[in-house]
N, C-alpha and C. Protein backbone atom coordinates (compact mmCIF):
# COMPACT_ATOMS: atom_id res chain seq x y z
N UNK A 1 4.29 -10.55 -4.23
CA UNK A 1 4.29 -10.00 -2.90
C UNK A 1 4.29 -8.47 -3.00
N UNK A 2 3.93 -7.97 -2.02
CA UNK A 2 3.47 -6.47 -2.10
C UNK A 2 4.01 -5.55 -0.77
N UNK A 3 4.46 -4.56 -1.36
CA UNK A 3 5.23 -3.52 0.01
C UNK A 3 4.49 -2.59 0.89
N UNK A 4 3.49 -2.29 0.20
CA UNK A 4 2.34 -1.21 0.64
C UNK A 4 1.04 -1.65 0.42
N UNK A 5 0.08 -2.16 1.05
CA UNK A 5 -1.13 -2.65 1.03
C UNK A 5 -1.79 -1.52 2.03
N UNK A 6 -2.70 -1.16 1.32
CA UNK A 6 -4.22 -0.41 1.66
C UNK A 6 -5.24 -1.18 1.86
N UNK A 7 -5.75 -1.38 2.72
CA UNK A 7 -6.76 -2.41 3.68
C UNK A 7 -8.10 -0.98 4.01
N UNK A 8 -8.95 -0.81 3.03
CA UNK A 8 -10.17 -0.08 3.78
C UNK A 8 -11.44 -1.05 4.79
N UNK A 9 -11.36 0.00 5.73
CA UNK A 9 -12.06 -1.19 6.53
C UNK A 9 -13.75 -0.61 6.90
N UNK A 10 -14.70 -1.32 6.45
CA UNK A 10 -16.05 -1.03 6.81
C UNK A 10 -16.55 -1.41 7.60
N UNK A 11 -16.89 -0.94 9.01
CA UNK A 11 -17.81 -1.66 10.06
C UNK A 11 -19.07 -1.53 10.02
N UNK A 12 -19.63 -1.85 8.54
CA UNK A 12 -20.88 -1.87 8.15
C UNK A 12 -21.29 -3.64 9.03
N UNK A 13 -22.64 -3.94 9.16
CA UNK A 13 -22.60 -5.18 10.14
C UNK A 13 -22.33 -5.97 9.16
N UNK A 14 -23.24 -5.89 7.64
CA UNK A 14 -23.16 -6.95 6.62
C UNK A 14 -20.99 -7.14 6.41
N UNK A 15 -20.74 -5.92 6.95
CA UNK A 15 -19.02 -6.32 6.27
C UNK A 15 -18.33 -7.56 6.95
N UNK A 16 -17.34 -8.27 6.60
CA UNK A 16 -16.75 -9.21 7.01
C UNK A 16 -15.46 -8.73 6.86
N UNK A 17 -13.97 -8.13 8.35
CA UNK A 17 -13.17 -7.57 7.41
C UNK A 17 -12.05 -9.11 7.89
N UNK A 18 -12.56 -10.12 8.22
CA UNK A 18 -11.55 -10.86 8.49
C UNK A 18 -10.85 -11.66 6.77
N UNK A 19 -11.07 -11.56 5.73
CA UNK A 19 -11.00 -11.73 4.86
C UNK A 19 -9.80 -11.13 3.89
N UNK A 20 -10.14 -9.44 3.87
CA UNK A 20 -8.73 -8.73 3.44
C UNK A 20 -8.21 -8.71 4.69
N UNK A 21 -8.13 -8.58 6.07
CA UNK A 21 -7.59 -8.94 6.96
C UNK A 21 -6.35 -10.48 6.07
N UNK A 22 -6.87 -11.13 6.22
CA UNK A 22 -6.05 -12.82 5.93
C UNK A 22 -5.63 -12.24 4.95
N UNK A 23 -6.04 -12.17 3.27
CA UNK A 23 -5.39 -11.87 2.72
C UNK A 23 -4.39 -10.90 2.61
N UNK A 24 -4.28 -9.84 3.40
CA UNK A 24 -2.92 -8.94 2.96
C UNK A 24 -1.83 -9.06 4.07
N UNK A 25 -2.22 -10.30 4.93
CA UNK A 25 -1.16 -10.73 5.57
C UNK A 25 -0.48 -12.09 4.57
N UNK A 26 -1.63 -12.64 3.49
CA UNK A 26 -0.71 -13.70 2.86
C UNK A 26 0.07 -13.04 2.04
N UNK A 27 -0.29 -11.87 0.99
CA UNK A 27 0.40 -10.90 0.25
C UNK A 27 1.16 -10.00 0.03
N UNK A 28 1.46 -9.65 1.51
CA UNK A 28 2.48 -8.84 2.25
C UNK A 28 3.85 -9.11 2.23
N UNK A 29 5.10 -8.60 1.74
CA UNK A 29 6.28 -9.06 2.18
C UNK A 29 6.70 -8.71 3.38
N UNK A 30 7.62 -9.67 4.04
CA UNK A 30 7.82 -8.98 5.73
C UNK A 30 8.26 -7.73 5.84
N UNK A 31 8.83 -6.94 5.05
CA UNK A 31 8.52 -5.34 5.55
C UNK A 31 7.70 -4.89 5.24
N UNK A 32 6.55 -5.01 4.59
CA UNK A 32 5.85 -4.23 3.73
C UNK A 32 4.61 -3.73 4.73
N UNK A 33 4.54 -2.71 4.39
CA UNK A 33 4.07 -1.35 5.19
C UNK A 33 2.35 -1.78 5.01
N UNK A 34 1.35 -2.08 6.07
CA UNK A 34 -0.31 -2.33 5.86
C UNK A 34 -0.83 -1.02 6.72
N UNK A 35 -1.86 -0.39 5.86
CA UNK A 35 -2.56 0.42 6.24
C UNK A 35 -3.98 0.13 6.27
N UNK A 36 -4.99 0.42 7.64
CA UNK A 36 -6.20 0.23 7.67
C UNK A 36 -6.70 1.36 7.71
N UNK A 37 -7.95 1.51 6.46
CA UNK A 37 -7.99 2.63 6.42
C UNK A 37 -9.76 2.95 6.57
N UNK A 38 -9.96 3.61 7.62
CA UNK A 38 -11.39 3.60 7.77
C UNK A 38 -11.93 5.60 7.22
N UNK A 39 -13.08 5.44 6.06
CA UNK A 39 -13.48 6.91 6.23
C UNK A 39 -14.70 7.16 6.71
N UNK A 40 -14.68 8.27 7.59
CA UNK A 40 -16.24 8.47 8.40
C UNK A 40 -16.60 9.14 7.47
N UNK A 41 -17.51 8.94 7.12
CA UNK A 41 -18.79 10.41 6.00
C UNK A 41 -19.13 11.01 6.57
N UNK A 42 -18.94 12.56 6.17
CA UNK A 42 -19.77 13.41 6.16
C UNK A 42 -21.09 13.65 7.18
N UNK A 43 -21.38 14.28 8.04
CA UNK A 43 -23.14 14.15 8.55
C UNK A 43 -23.09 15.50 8.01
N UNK A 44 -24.87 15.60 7.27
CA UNK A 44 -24.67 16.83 6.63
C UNK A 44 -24.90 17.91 8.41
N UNK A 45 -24.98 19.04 7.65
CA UNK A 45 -25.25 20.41 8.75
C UNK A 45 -26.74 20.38 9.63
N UNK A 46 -27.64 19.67 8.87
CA UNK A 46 -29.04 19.56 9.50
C UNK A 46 -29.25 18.56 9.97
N UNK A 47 -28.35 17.63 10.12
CA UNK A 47 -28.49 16.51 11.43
C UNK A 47 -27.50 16.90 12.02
N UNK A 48 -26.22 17.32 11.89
CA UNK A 48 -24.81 17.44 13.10
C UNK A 48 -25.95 18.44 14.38
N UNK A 49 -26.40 19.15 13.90
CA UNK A 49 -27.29 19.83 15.32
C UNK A 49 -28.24 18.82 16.03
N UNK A 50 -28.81 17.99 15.61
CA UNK A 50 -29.41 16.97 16.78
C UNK A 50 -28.47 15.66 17.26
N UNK A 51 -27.36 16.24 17.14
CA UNK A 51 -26.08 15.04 17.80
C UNK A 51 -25.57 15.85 19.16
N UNK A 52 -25.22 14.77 19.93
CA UNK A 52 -24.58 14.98 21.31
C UNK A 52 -23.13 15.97 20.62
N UNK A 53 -22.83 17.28 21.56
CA UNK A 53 -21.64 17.70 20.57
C UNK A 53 -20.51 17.25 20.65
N UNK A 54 -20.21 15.69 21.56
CA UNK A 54 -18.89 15.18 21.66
C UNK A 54 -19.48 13.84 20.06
N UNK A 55 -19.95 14.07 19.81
CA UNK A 55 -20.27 12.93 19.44
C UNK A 55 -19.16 12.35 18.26
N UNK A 56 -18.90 13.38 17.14
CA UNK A 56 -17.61 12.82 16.45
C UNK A 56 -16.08 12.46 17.00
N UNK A 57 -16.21 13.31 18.06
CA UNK A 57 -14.97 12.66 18.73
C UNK A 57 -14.95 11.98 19.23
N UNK A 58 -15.96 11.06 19.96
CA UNK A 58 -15.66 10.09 20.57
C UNK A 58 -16.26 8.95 19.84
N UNK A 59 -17.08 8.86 18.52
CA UNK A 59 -17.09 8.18 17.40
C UNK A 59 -15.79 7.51 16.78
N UNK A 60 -14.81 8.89 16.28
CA UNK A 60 -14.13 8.46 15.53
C UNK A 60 -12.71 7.65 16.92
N UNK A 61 -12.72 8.42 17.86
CA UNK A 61 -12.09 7.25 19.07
C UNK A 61 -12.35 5.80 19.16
N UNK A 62 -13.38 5.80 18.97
CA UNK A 62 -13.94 4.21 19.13
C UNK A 62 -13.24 3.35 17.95
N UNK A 63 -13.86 4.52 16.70
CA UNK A 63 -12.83 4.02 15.13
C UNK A 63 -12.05 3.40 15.63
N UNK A 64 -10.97 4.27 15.92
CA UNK A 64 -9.19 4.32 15.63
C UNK A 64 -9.63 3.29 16.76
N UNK A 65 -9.71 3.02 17.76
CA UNK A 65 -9.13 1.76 18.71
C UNK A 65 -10.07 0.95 18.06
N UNK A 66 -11.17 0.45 17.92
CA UNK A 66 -11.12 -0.72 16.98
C UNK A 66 -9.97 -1.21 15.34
N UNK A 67 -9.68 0.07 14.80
CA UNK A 67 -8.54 -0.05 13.58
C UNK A 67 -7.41 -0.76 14.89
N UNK A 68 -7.00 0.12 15.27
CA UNK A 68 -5.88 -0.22 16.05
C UNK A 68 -6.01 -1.70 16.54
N UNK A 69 -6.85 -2.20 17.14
CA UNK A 69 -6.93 -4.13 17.95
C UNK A 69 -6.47 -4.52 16.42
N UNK A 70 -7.12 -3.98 15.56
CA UNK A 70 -6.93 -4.71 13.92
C UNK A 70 -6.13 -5.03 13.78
N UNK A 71 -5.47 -3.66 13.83
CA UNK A 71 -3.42 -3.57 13.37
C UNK A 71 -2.76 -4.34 13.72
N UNK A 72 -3.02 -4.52 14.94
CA UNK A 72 -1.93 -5.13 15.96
C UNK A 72 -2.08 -7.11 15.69
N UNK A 73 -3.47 -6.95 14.81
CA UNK A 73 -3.09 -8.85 14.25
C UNK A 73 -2.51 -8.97 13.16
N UNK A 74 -1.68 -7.84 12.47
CA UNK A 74 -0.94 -7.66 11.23
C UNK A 74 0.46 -7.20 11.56
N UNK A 75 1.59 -8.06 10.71
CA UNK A 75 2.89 -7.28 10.80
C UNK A 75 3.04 -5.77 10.21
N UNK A 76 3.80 -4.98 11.08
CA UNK A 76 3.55 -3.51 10.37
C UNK A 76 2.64 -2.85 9.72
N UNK A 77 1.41 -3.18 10.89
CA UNK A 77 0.31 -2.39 10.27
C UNK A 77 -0.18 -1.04 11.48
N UNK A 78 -1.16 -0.71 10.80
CA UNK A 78 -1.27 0.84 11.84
C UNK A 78 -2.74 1.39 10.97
N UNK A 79 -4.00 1.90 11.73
CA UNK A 79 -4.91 2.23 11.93
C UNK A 79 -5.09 3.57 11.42
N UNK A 80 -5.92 4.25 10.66
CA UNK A 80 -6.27 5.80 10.11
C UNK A 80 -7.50 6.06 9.73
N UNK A 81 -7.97 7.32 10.29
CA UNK A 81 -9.50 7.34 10.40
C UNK A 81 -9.19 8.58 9.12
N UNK A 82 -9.89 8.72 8.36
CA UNK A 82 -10.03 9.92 7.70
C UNK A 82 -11.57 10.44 7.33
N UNK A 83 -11.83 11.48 6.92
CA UNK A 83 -13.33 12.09 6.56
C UNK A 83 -13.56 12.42 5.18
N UNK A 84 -14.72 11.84 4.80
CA UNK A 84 -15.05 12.77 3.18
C UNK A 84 -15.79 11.14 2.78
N UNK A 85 -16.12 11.73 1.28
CA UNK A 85 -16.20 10.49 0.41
C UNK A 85 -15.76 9.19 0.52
N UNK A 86 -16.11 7.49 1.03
CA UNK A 86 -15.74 6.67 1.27
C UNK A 86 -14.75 6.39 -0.30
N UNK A 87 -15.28 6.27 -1.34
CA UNK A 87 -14.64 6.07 -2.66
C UNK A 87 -13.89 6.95 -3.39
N UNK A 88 -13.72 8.39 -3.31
CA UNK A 88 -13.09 9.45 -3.62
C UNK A 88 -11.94 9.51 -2.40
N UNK A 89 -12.36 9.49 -1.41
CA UNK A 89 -11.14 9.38 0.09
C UNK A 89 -9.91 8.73 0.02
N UNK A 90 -10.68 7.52 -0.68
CA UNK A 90 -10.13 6.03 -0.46
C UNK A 90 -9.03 6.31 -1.80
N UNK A 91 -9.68 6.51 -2.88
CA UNK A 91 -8.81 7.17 -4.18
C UNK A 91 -7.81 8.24 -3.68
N UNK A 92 -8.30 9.24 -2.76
CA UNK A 92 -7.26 10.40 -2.82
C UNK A 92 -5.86 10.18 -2.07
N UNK A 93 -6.71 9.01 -1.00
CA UNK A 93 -5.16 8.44 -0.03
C UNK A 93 -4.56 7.80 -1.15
N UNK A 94 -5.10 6.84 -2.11
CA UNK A 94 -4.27 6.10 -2.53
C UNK A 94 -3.08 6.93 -3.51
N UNK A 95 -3.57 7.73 -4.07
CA UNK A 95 -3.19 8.66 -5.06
C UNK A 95 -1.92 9.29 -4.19
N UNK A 96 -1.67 9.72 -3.01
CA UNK A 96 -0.87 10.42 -2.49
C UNK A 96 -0.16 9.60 -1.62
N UNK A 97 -0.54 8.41 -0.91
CA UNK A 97 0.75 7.47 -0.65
C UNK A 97 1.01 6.14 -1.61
N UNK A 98 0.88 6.28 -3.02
CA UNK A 98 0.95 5.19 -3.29
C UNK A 98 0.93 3.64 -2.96
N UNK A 99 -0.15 3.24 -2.53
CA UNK A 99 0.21 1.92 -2.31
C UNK A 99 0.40 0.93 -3.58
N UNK A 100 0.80 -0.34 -3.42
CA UNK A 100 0.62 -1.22 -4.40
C UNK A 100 0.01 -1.79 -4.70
N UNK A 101 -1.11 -2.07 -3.66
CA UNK A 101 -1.82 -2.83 -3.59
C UNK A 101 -3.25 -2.66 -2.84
N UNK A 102 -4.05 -2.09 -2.85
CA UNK A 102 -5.61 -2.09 -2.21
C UNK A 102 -6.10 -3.29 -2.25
N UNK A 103 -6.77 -3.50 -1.15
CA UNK A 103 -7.63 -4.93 -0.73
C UNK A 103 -8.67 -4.26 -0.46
N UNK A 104 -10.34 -5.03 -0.93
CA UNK A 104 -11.32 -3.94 -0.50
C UNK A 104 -12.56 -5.20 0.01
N UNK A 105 -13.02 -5.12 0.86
CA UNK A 105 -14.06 -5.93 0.67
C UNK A 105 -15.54 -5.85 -0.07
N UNK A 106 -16.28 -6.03 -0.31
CA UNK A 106 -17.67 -5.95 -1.38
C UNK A 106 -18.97 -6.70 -0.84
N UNK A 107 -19.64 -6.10 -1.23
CA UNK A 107 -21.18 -6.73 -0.54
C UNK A 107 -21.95 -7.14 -1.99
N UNK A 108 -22.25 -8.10 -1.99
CA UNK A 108 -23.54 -8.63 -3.02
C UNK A 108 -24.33 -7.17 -3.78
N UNK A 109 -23.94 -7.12 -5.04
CA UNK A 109 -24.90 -5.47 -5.53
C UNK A 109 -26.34 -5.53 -5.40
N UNK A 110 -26.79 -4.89 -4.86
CA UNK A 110 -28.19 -4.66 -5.42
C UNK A 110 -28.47 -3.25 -6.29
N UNK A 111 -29.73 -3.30 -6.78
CA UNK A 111 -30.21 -2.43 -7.40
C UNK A 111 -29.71 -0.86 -7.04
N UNK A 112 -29.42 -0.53 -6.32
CA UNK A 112 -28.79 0.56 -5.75
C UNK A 112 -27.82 0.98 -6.04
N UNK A 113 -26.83 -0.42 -5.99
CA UNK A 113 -25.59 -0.15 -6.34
C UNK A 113 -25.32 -0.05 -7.98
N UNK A 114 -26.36 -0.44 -9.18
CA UNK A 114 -26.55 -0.60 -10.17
C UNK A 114 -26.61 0.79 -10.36
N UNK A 115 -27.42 1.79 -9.94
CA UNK A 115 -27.21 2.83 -10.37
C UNK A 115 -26.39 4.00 -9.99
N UNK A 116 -26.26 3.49 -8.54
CA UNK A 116 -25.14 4.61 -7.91
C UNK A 116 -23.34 4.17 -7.87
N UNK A 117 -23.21 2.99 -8.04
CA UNK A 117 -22.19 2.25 -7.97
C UNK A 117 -21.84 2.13 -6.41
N UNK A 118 -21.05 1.25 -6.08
CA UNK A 118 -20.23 1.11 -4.56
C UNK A 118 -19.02 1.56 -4.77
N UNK A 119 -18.84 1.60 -3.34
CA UNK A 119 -17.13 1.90 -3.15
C UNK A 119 -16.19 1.60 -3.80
N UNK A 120 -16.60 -0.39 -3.60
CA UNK A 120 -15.31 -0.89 -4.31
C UNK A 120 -15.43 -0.96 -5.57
N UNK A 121 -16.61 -0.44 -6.71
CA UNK A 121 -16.62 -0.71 -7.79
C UNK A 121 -15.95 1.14 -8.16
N UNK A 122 -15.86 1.64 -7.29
CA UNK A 122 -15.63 3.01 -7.59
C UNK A 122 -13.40 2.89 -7.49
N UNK A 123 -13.21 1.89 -6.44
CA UNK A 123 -11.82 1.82 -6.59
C UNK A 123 -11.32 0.87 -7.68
N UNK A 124 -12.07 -0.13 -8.01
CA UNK A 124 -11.45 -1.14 -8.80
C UNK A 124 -11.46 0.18 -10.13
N UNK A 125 -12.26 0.60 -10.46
CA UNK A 125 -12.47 1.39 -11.66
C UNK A 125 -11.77 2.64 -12.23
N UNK A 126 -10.92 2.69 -10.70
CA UNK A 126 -10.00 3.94 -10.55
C UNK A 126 -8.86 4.45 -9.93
N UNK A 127 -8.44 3.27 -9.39
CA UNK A 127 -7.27 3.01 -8.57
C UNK A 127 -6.46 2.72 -10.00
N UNK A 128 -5.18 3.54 -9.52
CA UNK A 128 -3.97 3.55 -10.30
C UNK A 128 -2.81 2.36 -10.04
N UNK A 129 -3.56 1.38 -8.91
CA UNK A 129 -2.58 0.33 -8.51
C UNK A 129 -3.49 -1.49 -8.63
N UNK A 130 -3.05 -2.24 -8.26
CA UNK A 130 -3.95 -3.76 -8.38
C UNK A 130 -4.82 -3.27 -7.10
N UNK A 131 -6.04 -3.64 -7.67
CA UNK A 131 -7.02 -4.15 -6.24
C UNK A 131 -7.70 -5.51 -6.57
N UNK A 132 -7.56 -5.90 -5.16
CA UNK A 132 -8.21 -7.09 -5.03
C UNK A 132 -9.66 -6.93 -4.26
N UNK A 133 -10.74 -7.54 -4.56
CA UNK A 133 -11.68 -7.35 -4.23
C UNK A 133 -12.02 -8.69 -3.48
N UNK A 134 -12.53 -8.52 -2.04
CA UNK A 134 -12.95 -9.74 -0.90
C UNK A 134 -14.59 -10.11 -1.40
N UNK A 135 -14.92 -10.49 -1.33
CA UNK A 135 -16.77 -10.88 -1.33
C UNK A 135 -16.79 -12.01 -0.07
């Protein structure tokens, strides 16, 4: 059982997050602290000018209240939008609140991911704590 679970959550369409969803409610001890953790990337400088200029804020609003409906189907859980690198982000939170435990979900690799790697092959490979990986 685990006290601190890190739940990154992708609202990519292919993602499925009902999965580490279930699991880090089976893995969880009843106090143990769940974090959902969503990171927006980056838009570089030469597209942020053809965006509406509310547009990250009311992007990452939408985030956090979709994290948030999340939370609220988990004991002691709670919603966090952060910015940067999805796999470096995801490393730097973990690195500075220690969790015990990361849950990540994963998509089928393709060729892409062969040479650039994914997220979760970037946390399993570098996370200082257990991760479990969803498919």
């Amino acid at each position: 059982m685990y006290h601190n679970i890190l739940v990154p959550i992708s609202f990519d369409t292919e993602r499925d997050v009902s999965g580490p969803l279930k699991l880090a409610k089976m893995l969880a001890t009843p106090e143990a602290q769940i974090t959902l953790l969503h990171v927006v990337e980056h838009i570089p400088n030469y597209a942020i000018s053809y965006m509406p200029t509310d547009y990250l804020v009311s992007a990452r609003a939408a985030i956090k209240t979709e994290l948030d409906g999340l939370a609220a189907t988990l004991p002691n859980a709670r919603g966090l939008v952060i910015e940067g690198h999805s796999g470096r982000s995801i490393l730097d939170w973990a690195e500075t609140n220690k969790p015990d435990l990361i849950i990540i979900a994963s998509h089928r690799p393709g060729m892409q991911d062969l040479l650039l790697g994914s997220t979760a092959a970037q946390v399993v490979r570098h996370a200082a704590c257990a991760v479990h990986v969803v498919r």
